[in-house]
C-alpha atoms as a PDB file:
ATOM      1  CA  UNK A   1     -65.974   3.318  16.571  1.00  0.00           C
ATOM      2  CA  UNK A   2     -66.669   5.486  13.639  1.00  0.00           C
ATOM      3  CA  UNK A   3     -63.275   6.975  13.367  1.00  0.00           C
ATOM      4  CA  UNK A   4     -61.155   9.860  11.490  1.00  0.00           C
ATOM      5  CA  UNK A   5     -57.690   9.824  10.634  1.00  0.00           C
ATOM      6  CA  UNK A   6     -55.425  11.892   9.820  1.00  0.00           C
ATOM      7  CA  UNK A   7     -52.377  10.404   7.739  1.00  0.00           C
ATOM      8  CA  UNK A   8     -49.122  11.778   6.289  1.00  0.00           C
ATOM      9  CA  UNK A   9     -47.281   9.397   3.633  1.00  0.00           C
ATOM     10  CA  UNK A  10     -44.276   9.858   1.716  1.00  0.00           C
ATOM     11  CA  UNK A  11     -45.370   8.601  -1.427  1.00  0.00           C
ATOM     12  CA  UNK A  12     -41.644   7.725  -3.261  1.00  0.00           C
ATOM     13  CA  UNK A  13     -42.541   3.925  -3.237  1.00  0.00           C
ATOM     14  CA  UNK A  14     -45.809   3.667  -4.031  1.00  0.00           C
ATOM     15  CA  UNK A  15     -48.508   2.980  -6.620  1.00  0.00           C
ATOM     16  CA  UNK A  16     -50.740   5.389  -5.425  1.00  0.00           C
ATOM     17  CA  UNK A  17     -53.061   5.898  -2.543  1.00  0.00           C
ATOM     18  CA  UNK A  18     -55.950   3.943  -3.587  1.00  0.00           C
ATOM     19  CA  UNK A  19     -55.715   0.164  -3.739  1.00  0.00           C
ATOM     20  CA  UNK A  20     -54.659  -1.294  -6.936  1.00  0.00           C
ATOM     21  CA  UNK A  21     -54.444  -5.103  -8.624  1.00  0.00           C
ATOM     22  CA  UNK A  22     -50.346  -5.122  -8.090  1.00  0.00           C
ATOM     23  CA  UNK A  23     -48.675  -2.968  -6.274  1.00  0.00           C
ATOM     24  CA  UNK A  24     -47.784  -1.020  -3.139  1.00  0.00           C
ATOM     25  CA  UNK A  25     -51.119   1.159  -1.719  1.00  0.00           C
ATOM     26  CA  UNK A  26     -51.121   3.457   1.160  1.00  0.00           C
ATOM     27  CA  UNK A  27     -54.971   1.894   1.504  1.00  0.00           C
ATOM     28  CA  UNK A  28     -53.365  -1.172   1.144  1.00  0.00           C
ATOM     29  CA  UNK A  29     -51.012  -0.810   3.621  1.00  0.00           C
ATOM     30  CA  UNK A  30     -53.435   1.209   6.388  1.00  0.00           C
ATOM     31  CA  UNK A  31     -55.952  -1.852   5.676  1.00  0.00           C
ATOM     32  CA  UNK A  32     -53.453  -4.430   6.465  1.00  0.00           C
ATOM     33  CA  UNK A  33     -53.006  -3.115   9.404  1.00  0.00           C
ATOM     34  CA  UNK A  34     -56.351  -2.504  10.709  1.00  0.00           C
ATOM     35  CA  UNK A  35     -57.209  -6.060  10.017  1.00  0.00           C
ATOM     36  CA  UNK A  36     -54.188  -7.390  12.291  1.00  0.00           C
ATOM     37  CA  UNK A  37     -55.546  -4.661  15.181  1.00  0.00           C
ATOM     38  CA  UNK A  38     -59.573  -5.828  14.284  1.00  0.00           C
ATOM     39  CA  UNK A  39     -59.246  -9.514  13.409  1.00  0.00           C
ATOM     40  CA  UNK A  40     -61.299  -9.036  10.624  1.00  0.00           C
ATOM     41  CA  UNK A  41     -61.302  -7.043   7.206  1.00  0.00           C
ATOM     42  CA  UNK A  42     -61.667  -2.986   7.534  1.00  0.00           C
ATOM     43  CA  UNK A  43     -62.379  -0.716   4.839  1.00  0.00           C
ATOM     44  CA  UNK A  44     -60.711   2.461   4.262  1.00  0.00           C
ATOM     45  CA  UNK A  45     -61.744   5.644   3.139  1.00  0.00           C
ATOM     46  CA  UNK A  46     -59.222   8.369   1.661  1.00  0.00           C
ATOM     47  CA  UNK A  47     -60.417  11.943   1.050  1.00  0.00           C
ATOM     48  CA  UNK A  48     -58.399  12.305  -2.133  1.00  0.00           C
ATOM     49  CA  UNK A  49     -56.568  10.021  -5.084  1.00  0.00           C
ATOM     50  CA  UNK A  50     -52.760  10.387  -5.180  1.00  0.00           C
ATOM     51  CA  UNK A  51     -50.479   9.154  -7.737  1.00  0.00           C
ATOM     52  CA  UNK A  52     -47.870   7.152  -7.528  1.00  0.00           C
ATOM     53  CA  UNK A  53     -44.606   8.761  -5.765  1.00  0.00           C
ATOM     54  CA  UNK A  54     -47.510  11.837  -4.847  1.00  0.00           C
ATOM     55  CA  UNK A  55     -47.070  12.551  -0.978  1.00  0.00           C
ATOM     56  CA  UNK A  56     -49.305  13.497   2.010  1.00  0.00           C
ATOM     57  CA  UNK A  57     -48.870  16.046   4.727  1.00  0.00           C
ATOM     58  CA  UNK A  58     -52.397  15.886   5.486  1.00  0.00           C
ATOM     59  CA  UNK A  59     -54.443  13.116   3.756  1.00  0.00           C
ATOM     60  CA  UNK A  60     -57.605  12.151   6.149  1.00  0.00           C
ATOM     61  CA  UNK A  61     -59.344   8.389   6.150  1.00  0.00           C
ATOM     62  CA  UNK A  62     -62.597   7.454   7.592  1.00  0.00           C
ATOM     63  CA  UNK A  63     -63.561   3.878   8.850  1.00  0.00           C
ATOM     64  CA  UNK A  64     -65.404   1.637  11.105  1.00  0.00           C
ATOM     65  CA  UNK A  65     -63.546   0.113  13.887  1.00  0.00           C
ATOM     66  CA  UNK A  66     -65.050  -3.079  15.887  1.00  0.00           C
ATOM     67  CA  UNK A  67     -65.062  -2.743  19.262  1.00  0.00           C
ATOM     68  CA  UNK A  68     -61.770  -5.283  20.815  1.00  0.00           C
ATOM     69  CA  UNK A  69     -59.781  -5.237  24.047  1.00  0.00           C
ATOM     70  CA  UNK A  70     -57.015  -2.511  24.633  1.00  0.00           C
ATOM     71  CA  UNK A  71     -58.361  -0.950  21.411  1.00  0.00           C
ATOM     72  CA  UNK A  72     -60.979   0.889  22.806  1.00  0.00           C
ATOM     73  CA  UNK A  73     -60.141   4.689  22.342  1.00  0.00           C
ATOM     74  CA  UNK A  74     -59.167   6.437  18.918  1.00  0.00           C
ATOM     75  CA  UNK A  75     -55.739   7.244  20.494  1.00  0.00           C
ATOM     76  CA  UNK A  76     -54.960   3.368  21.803  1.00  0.00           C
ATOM     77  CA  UNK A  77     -56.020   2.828  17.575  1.00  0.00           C
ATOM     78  CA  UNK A  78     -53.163   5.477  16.429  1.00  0.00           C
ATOM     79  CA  UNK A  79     -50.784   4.071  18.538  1.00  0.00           C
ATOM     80  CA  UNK A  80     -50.991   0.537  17.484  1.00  0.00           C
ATOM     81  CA  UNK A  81     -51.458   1.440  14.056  1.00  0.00           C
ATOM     82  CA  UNK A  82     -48.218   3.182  13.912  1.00  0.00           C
ATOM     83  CA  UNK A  83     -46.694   0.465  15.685  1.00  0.00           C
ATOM     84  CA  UNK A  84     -47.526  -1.596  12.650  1.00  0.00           C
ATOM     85  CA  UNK A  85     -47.361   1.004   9.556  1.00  0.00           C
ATOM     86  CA  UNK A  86     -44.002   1.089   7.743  1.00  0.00           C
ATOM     87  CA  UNK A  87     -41.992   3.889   7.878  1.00  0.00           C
ATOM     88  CA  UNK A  88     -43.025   6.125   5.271  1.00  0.00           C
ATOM     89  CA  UNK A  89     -46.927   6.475   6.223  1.00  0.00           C
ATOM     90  CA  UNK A  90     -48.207   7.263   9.547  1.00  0.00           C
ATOM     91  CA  UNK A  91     -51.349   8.487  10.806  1.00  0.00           C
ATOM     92  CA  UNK A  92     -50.762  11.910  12.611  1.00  0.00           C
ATOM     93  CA  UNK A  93     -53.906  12.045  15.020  1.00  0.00           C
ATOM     94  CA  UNK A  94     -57.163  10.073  15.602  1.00  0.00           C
ATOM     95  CA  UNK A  95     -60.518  10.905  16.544  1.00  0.00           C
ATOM     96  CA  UNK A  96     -64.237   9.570  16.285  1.00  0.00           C
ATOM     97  CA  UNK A  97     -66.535  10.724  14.064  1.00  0.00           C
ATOM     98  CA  UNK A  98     -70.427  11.343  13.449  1.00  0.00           C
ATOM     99  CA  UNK A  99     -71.608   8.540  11.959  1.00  0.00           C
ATOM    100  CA  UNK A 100     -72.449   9.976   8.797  1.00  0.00           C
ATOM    101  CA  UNK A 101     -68.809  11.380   7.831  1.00  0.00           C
ATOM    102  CA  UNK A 102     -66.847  10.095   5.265  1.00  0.00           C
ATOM    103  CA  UNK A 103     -63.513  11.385   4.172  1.00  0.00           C
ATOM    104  CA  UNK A 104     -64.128  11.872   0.480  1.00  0.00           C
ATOM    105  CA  UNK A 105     -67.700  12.901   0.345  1.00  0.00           C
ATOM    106  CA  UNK A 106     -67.790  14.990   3.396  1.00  0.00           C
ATOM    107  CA  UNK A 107     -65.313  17.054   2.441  1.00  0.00           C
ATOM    108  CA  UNK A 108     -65.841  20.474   1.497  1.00  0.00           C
ATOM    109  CA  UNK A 109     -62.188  21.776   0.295  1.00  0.00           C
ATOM    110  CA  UNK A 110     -58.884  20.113  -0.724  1.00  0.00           C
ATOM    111  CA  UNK A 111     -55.649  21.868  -0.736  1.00  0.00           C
ATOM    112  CA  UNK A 112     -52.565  20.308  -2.714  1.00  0.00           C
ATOM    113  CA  UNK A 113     -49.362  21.860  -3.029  1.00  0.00           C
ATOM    114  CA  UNK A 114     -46.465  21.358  -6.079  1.00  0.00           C
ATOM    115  CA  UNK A 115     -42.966  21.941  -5.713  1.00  0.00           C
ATOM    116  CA  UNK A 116     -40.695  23.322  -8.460  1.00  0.00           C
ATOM    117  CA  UNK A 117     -37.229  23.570  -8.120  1.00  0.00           C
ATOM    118  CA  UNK A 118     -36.021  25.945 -10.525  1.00  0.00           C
ATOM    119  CA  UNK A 119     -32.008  27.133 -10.674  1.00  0.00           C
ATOM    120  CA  UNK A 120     -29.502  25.502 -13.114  1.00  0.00           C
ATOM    121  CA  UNK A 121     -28.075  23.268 -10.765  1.00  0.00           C
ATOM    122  CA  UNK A 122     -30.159  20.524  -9.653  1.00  0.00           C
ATOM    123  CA  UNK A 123     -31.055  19.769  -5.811  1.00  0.00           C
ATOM    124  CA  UNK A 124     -30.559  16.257  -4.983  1.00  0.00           C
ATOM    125  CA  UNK A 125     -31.917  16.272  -1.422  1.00  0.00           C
ATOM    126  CA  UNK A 126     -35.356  17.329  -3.306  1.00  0.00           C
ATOM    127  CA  UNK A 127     -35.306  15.608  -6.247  1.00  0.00           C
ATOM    128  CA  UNK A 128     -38.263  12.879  -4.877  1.00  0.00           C
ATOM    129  CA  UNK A 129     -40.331  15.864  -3.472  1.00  0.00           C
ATOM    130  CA  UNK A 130     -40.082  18.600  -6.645  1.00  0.00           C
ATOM    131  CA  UNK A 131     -39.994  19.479 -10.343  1.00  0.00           C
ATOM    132  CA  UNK A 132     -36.412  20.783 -11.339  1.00  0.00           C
ATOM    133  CA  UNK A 133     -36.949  23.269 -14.268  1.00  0.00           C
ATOM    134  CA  UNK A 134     -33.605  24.515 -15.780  1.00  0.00           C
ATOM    135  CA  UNK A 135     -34.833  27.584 -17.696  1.00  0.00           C
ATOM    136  CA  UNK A 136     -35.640  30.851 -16.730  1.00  0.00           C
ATOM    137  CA  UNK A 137     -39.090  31.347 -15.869  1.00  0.00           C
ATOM    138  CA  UNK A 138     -41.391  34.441 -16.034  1.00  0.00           C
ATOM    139  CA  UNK A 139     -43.033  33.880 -12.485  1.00  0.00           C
ATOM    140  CA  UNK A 140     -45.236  36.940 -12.796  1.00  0.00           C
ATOM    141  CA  UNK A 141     -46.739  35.662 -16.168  1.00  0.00           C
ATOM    142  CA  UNK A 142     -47.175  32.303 -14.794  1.00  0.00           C
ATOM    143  CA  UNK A 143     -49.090  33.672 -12.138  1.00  0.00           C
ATOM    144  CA  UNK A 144     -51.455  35.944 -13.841  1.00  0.00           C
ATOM    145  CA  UNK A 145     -52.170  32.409 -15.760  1.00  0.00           C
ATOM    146  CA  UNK A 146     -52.623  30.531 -12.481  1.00  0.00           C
ATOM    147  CA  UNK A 147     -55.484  33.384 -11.206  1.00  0.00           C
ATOM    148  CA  UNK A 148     -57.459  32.345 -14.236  1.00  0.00           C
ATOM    149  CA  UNK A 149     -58.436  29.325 -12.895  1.00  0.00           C
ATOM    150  CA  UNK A 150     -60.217  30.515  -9.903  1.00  0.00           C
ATOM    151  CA  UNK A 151     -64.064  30.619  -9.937  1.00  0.00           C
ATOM    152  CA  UNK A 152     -66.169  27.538 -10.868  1.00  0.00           C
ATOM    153  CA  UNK A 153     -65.150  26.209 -14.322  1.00  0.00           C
ATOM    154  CA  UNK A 154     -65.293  23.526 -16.824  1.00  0.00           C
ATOM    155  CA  UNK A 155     -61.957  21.580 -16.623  1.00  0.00           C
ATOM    156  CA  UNK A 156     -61.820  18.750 -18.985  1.00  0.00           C
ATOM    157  CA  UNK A 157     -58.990  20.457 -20.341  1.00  0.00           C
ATOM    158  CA  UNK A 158     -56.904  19.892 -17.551  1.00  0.00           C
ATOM    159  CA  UNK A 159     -58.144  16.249 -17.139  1.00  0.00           C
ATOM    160  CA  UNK A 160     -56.553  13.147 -17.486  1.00  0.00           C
ATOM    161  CA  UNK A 161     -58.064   9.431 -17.774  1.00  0.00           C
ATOM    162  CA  UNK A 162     -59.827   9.981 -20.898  1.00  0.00           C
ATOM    163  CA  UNK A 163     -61.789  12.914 -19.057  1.00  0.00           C
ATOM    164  CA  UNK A 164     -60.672  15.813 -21.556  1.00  0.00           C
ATOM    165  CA  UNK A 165     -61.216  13.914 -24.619  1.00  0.00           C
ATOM    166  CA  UNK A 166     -63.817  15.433 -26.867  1.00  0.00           C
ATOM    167  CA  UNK A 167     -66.978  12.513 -27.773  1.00  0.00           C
ATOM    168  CA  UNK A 168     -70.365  13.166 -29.142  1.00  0.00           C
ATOM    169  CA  UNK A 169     -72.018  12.045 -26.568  1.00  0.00           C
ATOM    170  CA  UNK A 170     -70.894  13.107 -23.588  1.00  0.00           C
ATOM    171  CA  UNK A 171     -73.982  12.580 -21.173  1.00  0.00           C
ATOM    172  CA  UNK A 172     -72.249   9.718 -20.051  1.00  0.00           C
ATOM    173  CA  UNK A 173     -69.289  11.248 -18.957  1.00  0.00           C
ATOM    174  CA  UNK A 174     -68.767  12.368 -15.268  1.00  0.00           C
ATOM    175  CA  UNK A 175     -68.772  16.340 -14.638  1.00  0.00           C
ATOM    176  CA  UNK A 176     -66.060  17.808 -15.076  1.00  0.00           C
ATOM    177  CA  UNK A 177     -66.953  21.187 -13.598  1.00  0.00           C
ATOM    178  CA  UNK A 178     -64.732  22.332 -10.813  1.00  0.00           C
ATOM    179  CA  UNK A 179     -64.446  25.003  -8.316  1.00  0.00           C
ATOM    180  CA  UNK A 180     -60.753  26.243  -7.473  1.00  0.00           C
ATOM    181  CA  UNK A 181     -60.971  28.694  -4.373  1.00  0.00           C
ATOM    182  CA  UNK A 182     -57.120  29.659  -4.873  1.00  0.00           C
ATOM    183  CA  UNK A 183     -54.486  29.381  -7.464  1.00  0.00           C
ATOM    184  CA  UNK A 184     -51.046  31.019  -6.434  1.00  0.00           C
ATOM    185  CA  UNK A 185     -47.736  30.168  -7.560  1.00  0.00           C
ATOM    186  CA  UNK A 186     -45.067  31.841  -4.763  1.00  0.00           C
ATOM    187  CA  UNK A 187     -41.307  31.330  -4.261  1.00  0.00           C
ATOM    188  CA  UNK A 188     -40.361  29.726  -0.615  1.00  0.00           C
ATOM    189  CA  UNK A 189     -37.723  31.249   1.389  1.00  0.00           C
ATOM    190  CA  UNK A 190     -35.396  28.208   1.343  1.00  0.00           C
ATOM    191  CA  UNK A 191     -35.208  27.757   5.137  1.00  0.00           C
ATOM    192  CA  UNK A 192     -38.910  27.486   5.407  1.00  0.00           C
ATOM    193  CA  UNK A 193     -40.794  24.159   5.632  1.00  0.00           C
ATOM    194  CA  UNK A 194     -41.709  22.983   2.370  1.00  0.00           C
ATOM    195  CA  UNK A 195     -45.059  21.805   3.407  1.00  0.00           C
ATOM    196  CA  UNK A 196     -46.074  25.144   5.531  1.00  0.00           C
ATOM    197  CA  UNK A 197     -49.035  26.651   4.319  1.00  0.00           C
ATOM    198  CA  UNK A 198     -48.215  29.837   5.095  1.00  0.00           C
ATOM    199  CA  UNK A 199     -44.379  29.481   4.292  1.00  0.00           C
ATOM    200  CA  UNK A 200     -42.748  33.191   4.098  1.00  0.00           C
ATOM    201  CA  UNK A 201     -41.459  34.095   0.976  1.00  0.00           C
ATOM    202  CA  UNK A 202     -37.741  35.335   0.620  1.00  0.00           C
ATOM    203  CA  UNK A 203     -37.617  38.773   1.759  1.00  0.00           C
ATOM    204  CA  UNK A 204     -34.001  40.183  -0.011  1.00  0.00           C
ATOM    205  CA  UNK A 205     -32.340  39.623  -3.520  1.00  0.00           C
ATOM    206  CA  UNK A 206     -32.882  38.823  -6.945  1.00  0.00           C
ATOM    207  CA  UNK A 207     -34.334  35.265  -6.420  1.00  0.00           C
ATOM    208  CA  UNK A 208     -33.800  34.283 -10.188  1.00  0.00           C
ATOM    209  CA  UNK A 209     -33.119  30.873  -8.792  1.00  0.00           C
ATOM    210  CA  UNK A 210     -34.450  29.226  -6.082  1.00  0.00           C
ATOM    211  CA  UNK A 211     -37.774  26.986  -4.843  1.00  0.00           C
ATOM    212  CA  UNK A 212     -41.584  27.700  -6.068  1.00  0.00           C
ATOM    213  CA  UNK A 213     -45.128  26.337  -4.628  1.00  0.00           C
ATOM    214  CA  UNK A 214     -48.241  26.155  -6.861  1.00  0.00           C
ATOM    215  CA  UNK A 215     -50.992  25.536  -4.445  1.00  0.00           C
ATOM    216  CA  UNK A 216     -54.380  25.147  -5.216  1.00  0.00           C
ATOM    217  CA  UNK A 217     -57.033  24.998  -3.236  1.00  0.00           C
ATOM    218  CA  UNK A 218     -60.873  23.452  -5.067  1.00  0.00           C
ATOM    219  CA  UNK A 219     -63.462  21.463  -4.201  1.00  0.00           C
ATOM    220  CA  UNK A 220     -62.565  18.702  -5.741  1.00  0.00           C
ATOM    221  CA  UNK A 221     -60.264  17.727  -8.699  1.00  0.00           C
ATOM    222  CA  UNK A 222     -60.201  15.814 -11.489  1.00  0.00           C
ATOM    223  CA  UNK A 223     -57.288  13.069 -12.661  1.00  0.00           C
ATOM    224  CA  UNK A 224     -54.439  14.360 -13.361  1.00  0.00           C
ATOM    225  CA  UNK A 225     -55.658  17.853 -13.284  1.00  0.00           C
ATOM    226  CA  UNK A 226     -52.675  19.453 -10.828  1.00  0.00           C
ATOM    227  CA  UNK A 227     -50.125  17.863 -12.514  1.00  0.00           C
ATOM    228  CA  UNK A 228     -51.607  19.135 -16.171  1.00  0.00           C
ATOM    229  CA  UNK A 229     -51.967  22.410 -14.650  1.00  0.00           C
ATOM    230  CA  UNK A 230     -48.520  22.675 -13.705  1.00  0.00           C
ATOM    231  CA  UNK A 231     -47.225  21.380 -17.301  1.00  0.00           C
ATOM    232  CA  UNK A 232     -49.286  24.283 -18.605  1.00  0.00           C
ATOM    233  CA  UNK A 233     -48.126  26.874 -16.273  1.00  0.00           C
ATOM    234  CA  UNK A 234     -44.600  25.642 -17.028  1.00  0.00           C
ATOM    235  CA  UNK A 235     -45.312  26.392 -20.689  1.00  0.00           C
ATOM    236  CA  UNK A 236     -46.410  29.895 -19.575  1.00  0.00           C
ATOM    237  CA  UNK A 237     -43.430  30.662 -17.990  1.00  0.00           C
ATOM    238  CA  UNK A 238     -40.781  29.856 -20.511  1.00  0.00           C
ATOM    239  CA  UNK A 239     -43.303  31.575 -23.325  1.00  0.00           C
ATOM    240  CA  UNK A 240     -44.805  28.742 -24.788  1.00  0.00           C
ATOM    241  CA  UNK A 241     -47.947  30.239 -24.464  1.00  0.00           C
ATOM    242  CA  UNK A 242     -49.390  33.682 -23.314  1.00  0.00           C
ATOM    243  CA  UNK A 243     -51.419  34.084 -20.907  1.00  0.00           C
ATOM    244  CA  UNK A 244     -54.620  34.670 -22.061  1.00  0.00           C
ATOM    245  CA  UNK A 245     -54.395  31.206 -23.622  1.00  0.00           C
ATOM    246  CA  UNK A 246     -55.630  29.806 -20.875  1.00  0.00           C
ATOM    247  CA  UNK A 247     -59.030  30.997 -21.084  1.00  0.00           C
ATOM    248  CA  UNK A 248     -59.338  29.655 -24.474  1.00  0.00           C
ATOM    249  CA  UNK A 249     -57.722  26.175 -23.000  1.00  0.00           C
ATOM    250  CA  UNK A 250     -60.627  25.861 -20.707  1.00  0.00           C
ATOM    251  CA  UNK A 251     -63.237  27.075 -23.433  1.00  0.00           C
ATOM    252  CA  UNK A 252     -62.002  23.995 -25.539  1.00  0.00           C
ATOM    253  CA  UNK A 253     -62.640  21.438 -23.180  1.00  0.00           C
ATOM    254  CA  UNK A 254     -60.019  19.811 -24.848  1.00  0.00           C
ATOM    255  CA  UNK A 255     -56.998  17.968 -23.366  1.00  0.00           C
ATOM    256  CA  UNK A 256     -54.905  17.955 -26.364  1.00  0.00           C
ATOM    257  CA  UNK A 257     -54.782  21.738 -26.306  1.00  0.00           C
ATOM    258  CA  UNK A 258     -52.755  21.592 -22.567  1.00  0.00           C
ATOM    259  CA  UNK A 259     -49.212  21.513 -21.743  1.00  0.00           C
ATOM    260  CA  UNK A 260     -47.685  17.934 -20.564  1.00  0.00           C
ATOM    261  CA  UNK A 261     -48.387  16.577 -17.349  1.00  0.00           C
ATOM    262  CA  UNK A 262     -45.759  17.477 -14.707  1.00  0.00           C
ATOM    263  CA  UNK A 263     -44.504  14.299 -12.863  1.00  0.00           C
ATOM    264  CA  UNK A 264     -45.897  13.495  -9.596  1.00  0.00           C
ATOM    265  CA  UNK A 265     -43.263  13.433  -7.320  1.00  0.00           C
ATOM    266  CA  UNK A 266     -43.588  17.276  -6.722  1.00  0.00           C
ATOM    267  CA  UNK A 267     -47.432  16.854  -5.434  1.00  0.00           C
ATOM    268  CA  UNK A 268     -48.282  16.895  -2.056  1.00  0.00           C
ATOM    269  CA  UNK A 269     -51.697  17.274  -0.664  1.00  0.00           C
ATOM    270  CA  UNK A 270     -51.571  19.242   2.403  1.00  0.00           C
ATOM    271  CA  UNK A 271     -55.274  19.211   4.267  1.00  0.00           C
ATOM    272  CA  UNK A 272     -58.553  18.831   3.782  1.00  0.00           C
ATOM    273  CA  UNK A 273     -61.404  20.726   5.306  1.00  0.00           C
ATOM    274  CA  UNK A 274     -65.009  19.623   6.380  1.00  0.00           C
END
């Protein structure tokens, strides 16, 4: 069975999704499992790289499962999957696939969402699932600079892994052109679900304080590129840099010329469509 997956992971206490020399992978772990089900090796494919302690609402794998006994429908697969996954990933549905689908090159769109707590006081219930900022941001100037990044751009400036660092010769380098479909930066009423895609926004008061979502939506993305993006932003909003910066940022190709990369434990990526 050429299968699909979809997989939510919390990602506090791992390396990252993709398997790794040491450490704790959610390909690692979704692998190990398989093989106990299979009897035999199975190879994973994720849609999209996530850091380490980056989480999952919606990541999607793709794989090739052999044919066994009591195993012989995508749903019989979730369920003793799950029965063997540890507690913090589990794979949400299951269904077979054309035979030519793969998670990371089929897919068309990728939608990640980071979490920023901002108010003075911080939120411990959050603190493995969001950014807390102390200072007083300018959210409207933060997200004029977020709409400049829609439309198809170069983005080595926003690139980590060596990707947005100037060379001579840079033929040998991967692309690092990018197109973001959406780039909005909203406060979340705080008795919404964090990961809700369309989570309302708080409807009375000041809101000076309180919980924002950058979510960006592209067709693919580079290293480190979300998390760079919201170090950037962050320098927007506490007038680090204007606005218009940002277009010159992206002009430069240049990583240097970015704000610091955000940790990961406020990324989540949310779905993936095909």
């Amino acid at each position: 069975m050429h299968l699909k997956l979809s997989i939510q992971y919390d990602g506090t206490d791992f390396v990252g999704s993709q398997l790794q020399p040491k450490g704790r992978t959610v390909q690692g772990e979704l692998e190990t499992a398989l093989a106990r089900l299979a009897g035999e090796p199975v190879r994973v494919a994720l849609a999209g790289r996530t850091d380490s302690g980056a989480h999952a609402w919606g990541q999607v794998a793709s794989l090739d499962f052999p044919q066994r006994a009591r195993l012989e429908t995508p749903a019989k697969v979730q369920k003793a999957l799950n029965g063997l996954l540890p507690g913090d990933v589990a794979v949400t549905s299951a269904q077979i696939a054309p035979a030519m689908f793969h998670a990371r090159f089929s897919a068309r769109k990728r939608a990640y969402r980071y979490l920023i707590w901002n108010a003075q006081a911080p939120l411990p219930l959050l603190r493995l699932y969001s950014l807390h900022v102390r200072q007083r941001l300018d959210i409207e100037a933060m997200q004029a600079a977020a709409s400049l990044l829609v439309g198809t751009h170069d983005m080595a400036a926003l690139a980590g892994s060596g990707m947005g660092v100037p060379v001579d010769d840079e033929s040998d380098k991967p692309s690092t052109v990018r197109t973001v479909q959406l780039a909005r930066l909203q406060r979340l009423d705080g008795a919404a679900s964090f990961w809700a895609w369309n989570a309302p926004e708080p409807v009375s008061g000041t809101h000076e304080e309180g919980l924002l979502a950058l979510d960006l939506v592209a067709n693919a993305f580079l290293p480190q590129m979300i998390r760079t993006i919201v170090g950037t932003l962050l320098e927007v909003g506490v007038r680090k840099r204007t606005v218009e910066s940002i277009e010159d940022l992206l002009e430069s190709r240049d990583r240097a010329n970015a704000g610091p990369t955000a940790r990961p434990q406020g990324l989540c990526l949310l779905w993936v469509e095909y």
